[in-house]
PDB file of N, CA and C in Angstrom:
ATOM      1  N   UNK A   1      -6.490   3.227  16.870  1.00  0.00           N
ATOM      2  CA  UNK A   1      -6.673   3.335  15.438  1.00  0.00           C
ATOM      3  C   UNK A   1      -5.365   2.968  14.741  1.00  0.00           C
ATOM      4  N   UNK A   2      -5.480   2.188  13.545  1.00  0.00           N
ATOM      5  CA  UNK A   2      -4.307   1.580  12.835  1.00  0.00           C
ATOM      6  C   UNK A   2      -3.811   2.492  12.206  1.00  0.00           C
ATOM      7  N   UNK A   3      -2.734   3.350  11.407  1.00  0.00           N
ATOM      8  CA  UNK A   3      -2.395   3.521  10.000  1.00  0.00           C
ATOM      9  C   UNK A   3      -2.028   2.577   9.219  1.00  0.00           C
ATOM     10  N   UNK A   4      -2.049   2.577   7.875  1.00  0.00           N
ATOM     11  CA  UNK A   4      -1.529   2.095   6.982  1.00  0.00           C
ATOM     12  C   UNK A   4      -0.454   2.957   6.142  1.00  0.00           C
ATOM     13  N   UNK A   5       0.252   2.415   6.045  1.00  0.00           N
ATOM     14  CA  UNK A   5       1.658   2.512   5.086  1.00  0.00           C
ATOM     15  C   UNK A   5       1.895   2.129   3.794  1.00  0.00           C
ATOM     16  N   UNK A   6       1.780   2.811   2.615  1.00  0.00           N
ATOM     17  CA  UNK A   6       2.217   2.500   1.327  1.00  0.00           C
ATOM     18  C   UNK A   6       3.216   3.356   0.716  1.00  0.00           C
ATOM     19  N   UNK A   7       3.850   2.675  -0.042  1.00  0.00           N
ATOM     20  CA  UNK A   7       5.289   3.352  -0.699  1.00  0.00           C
ATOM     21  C   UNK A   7       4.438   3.132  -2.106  1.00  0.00           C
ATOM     22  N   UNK A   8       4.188   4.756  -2.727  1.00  0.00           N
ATOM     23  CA  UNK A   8       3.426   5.041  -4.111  1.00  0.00           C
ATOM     24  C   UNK A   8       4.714   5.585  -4.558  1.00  0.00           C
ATOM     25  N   UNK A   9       5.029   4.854  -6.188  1.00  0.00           N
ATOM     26  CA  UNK A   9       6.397   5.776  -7.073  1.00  0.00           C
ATOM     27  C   UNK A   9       5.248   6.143  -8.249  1.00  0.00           C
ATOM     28  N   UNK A  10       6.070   6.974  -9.156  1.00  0.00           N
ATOM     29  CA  UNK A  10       6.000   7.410 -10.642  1.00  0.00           C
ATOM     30  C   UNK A  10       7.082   7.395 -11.317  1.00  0.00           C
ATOM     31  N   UNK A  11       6.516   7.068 -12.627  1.00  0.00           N
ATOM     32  CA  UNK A  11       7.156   7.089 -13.800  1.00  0.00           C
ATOM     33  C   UNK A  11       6.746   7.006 -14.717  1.00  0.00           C
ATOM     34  N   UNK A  12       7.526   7.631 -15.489  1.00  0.00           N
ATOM     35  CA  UNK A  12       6.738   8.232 -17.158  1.00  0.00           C
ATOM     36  C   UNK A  12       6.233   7.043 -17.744  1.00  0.00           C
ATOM     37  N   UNK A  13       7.029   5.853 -18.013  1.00  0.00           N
ATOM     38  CA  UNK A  13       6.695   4.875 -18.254  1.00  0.00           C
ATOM     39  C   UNK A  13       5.193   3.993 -18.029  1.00  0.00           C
ATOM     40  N   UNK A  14       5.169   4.256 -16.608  1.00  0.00           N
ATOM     41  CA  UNK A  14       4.039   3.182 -15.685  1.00  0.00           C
ATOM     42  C   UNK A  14       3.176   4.002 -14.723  1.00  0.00           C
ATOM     43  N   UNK A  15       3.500   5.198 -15.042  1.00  0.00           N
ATOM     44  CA  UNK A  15       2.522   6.216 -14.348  1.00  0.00           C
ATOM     45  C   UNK A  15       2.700   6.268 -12.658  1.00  0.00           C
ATOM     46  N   UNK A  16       1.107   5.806 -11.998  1.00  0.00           N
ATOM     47  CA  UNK A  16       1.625   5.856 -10.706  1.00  0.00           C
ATOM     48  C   UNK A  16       1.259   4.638 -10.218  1.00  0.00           C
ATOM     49  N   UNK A  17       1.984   4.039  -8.940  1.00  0.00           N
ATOM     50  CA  UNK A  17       1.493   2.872  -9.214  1.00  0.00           C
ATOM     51  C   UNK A  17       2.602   2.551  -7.370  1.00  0.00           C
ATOM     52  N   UNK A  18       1.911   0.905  -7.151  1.00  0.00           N
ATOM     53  CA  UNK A  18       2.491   0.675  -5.331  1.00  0.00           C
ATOM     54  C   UNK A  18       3.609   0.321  -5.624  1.00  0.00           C
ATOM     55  N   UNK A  19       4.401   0.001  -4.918  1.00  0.00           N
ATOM     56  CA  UNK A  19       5.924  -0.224  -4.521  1.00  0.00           C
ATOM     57  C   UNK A  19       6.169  -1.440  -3.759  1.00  0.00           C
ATOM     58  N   UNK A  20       5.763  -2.648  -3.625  1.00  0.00           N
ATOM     59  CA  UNK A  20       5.959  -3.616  -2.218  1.00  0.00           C
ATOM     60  C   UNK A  20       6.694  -3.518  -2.426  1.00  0.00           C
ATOM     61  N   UNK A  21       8.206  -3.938  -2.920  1.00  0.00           N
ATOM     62  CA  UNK A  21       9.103  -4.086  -2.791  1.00  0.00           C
ATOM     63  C   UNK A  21      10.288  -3.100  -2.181  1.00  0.00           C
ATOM     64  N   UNK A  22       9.814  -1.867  -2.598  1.00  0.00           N
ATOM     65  CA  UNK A  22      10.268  -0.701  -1.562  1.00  0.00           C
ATOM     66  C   UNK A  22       9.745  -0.769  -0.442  1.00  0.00           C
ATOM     67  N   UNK A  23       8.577  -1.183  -0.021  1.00  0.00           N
ATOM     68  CA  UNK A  23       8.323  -1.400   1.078  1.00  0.00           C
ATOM     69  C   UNK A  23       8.455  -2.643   2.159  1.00  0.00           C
ATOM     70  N   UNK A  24       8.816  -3.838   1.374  1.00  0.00           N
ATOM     71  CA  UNK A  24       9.215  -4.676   2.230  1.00  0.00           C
ATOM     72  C   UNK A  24      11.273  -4.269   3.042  1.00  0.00           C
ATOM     73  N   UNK A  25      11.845  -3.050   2.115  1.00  0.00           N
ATOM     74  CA  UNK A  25      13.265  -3.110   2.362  1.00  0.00           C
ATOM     75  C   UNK A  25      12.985  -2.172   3.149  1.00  0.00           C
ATOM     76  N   UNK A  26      12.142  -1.096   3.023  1.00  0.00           N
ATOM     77  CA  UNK A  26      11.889  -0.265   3.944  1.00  0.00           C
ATOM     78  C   UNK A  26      11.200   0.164   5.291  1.00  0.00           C
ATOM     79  N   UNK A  27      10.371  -0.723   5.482  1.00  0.00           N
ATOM     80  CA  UNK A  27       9.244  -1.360   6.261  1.00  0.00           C
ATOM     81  C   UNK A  27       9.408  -2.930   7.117  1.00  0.00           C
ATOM     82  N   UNK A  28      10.512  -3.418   7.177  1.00  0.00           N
ATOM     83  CA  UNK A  28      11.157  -4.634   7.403  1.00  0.00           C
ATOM     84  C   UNK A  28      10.058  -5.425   8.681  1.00  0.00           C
ATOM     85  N   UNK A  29       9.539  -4.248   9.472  1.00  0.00           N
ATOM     86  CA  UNK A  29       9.049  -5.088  10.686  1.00  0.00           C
ATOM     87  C   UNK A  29       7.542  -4.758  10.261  1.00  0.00           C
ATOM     88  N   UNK A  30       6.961  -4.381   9.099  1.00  0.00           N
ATOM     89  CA  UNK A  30       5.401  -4.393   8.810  1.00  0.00           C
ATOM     90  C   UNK A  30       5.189  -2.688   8.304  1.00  0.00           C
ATOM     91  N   UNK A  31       4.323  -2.810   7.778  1.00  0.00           N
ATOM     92  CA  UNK A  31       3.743  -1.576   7.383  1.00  0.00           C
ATOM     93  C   UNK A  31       2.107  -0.983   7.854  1.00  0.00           C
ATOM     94  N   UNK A  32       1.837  -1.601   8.824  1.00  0.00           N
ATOM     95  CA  UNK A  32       0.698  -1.320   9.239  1.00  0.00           C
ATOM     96  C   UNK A  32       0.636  -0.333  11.649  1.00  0.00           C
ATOM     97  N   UNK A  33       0.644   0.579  11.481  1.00  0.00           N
ATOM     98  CA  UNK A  33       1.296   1.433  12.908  1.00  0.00           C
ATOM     99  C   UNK A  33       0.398   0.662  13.856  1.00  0.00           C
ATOM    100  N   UNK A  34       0.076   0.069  14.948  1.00  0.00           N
ATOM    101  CA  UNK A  34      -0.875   0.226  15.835  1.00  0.00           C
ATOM    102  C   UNK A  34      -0.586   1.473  16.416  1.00  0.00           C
ATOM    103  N   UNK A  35      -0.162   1.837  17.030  1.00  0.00           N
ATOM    104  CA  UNK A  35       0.089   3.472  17.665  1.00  0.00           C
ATOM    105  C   UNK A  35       1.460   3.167  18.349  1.00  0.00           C
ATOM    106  N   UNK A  36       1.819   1.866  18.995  1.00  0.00           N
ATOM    107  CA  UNK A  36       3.061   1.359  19.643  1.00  0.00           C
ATOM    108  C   UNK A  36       4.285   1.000  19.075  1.00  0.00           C
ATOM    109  N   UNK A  37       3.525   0.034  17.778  1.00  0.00           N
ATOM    110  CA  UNK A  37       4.480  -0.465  17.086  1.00  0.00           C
ATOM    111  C   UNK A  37       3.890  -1.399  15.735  1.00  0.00           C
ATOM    112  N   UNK A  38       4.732  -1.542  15.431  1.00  0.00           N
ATOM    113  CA  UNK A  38       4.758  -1.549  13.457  1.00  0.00           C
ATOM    114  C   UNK A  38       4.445  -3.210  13.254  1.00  0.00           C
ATOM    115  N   UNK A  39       3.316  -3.418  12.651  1.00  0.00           N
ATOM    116  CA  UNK A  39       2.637  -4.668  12.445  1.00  0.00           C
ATOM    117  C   UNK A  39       2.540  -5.433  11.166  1.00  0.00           C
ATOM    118  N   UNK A  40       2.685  -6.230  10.940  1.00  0.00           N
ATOM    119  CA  UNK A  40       2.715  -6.705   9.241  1.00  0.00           C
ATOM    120  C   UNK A  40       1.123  -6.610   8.531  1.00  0.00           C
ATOM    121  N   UNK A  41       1.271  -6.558   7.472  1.00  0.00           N
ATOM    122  CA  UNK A  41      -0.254  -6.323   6.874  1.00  0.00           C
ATOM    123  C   UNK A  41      -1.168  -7.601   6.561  1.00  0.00           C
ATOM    124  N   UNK A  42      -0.581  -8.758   6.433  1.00  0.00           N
ATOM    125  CA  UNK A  42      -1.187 -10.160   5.809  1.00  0.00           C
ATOM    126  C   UNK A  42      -0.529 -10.964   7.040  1.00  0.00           C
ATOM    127  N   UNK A  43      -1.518 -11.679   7.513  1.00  0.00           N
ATOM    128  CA  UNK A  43      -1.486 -12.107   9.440  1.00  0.00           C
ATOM    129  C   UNK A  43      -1.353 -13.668   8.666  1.00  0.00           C
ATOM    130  N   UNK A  44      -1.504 -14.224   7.526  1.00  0.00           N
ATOM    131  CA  UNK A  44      -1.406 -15.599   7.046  1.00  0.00           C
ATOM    132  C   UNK A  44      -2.879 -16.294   7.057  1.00  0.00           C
ATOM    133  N   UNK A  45      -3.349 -16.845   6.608  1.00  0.00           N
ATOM    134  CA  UNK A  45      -4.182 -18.092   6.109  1.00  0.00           C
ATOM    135  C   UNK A  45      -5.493 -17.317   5.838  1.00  0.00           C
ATOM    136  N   UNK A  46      -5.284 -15.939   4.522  1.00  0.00           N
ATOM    137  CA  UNK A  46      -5.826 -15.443   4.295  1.00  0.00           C
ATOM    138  C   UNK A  46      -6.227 -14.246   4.866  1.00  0.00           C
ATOM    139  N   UNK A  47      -5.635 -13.995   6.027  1.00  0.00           N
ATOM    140  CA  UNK A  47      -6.085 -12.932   7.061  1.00  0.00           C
ATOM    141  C   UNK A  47      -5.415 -11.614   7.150  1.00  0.00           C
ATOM    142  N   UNK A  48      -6.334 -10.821   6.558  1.00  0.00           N
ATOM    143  CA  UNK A  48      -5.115  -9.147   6.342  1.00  0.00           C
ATOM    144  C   UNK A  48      -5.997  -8.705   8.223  1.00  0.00           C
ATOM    145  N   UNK A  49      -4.626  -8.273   8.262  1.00  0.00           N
ATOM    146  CA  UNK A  49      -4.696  -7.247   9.743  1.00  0.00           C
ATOM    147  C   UNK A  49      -5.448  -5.696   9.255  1.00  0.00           C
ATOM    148  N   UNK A  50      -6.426  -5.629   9.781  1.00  0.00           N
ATOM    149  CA  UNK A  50      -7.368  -3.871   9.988  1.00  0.00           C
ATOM    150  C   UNK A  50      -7.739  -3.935   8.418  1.00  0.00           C
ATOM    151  N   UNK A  51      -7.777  -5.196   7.816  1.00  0.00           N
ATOM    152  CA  UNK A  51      -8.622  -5.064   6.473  1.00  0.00           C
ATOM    153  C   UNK A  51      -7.613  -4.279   5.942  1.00  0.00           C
ATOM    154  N   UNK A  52      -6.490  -5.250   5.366  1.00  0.00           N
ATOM    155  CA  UNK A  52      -5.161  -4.164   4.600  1.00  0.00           C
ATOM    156  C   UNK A  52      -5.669  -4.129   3.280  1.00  0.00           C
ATOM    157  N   UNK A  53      -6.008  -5.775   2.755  1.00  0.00           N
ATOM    158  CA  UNK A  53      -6.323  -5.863   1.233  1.00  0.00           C
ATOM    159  C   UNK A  53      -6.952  -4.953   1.063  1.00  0.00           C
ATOM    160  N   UNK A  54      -8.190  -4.528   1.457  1.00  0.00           N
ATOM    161  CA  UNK A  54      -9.371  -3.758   0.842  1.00  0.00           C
ATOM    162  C   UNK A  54      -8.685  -2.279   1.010  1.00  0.00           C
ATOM    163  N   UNK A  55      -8.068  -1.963   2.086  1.00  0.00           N
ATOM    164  CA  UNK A  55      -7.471  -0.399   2.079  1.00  0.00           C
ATOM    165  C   UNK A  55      -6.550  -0.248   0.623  1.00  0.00           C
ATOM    166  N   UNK A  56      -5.687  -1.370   0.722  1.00  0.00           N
ATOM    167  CA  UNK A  56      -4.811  -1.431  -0.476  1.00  0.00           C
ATOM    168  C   UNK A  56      -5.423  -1.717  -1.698  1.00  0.00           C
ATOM    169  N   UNK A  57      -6.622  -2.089  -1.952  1.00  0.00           N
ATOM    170  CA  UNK A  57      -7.561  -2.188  -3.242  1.00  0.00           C
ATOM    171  C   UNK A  57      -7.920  -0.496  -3.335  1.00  0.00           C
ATOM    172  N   UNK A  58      -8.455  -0.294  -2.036  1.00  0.00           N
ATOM    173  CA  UNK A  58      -8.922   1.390  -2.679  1.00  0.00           C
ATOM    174  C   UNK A  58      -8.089   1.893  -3.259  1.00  0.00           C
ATOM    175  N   UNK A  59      -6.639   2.116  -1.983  1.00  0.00           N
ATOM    176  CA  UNK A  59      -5.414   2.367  -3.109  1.00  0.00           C
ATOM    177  C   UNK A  59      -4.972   2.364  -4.581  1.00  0.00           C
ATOM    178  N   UNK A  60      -5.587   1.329  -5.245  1.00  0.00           N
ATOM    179  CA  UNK A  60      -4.948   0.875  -6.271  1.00  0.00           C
ATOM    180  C   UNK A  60      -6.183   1.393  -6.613  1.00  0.00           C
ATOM    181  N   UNK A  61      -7.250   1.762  -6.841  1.00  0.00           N
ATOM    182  CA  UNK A  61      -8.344   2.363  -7.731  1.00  0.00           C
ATOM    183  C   UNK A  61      -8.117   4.034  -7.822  1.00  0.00           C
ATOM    184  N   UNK A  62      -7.347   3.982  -6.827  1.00  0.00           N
ATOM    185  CA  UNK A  62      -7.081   5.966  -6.817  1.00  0.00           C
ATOM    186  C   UNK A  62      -6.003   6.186  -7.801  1.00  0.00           C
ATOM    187  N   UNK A  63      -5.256   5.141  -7.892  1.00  0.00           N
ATOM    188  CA  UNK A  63      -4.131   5.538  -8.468  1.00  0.00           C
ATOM    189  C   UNK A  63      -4.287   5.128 -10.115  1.00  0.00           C
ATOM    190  N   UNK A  64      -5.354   4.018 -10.132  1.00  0.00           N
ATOM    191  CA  UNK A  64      -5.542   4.129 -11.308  1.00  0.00           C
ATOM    192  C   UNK A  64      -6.419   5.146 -12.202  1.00  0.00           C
ATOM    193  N   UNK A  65      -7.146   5.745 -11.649  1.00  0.00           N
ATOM    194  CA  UNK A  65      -8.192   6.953 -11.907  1.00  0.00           C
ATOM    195  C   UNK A  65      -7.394   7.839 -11.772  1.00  0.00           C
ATOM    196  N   UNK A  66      -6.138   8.173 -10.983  1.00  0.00           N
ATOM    197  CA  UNK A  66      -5.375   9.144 -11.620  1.00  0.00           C
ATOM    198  C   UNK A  66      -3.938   8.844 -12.464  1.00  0.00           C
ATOM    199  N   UNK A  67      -4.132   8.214 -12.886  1.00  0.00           N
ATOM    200  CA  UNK A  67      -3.177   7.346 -14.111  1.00  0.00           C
ATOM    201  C   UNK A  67      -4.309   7.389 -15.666  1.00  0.00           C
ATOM    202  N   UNK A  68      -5.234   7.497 -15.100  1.00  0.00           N
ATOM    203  CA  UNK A  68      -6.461   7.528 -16.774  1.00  0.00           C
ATOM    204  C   UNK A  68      -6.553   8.922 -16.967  1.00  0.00           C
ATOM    205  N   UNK A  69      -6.702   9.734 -15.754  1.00  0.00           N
ATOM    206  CA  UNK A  69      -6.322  11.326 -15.812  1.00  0.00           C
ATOM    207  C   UNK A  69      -5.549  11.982 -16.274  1.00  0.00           C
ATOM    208  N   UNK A  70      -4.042  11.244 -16.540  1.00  0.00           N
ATOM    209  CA  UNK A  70      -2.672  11.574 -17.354  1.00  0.00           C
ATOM    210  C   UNK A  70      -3.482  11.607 -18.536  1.00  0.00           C
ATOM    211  N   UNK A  71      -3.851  10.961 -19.237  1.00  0.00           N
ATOM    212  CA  UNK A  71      -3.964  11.010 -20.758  1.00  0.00           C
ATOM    213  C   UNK A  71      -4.820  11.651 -21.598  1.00  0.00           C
ATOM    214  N   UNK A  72      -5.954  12.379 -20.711  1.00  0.00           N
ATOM    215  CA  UNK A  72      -6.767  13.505 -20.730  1.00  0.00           C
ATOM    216  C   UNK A  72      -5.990  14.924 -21.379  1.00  0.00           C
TER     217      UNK A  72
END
């Protein structure tokens, strides 16, 4: 079984929201675990490894539903 790895920040400004860029400095050899070792998430010519896009789409719908929740 894979994990996936995301670096989520906040700020007052922009609420909550992903980080690649913290995660490419932090994550240097991939952000995706096989259980051995650390795999990149986008394999090239369109091809996300363990279906990253779509994990990372859910991602980004959670965080926006709790970013619409702030203003409640």
């Amino acid at each position: 079984m894979k994990e996936h790895y995301f670096i989520v920040k906040w700020s007052k400004e922009n609420g909550w929201e992903l980080d690649p860029t913290t995660e490419e400095a932090r994550f240097p050899d991939g952000t995706v675990w096989n259980g051995q070792e650390w795999e990149y998430p986008y394999l090239g010519e369109g091809n996300y490894n363990d279906n990253n896009d779509l994990v990372g789409q859910d991602l980004e719908v959670i965080l926006t539903q709790a970013n619409e929740r702030e203003g409640e």
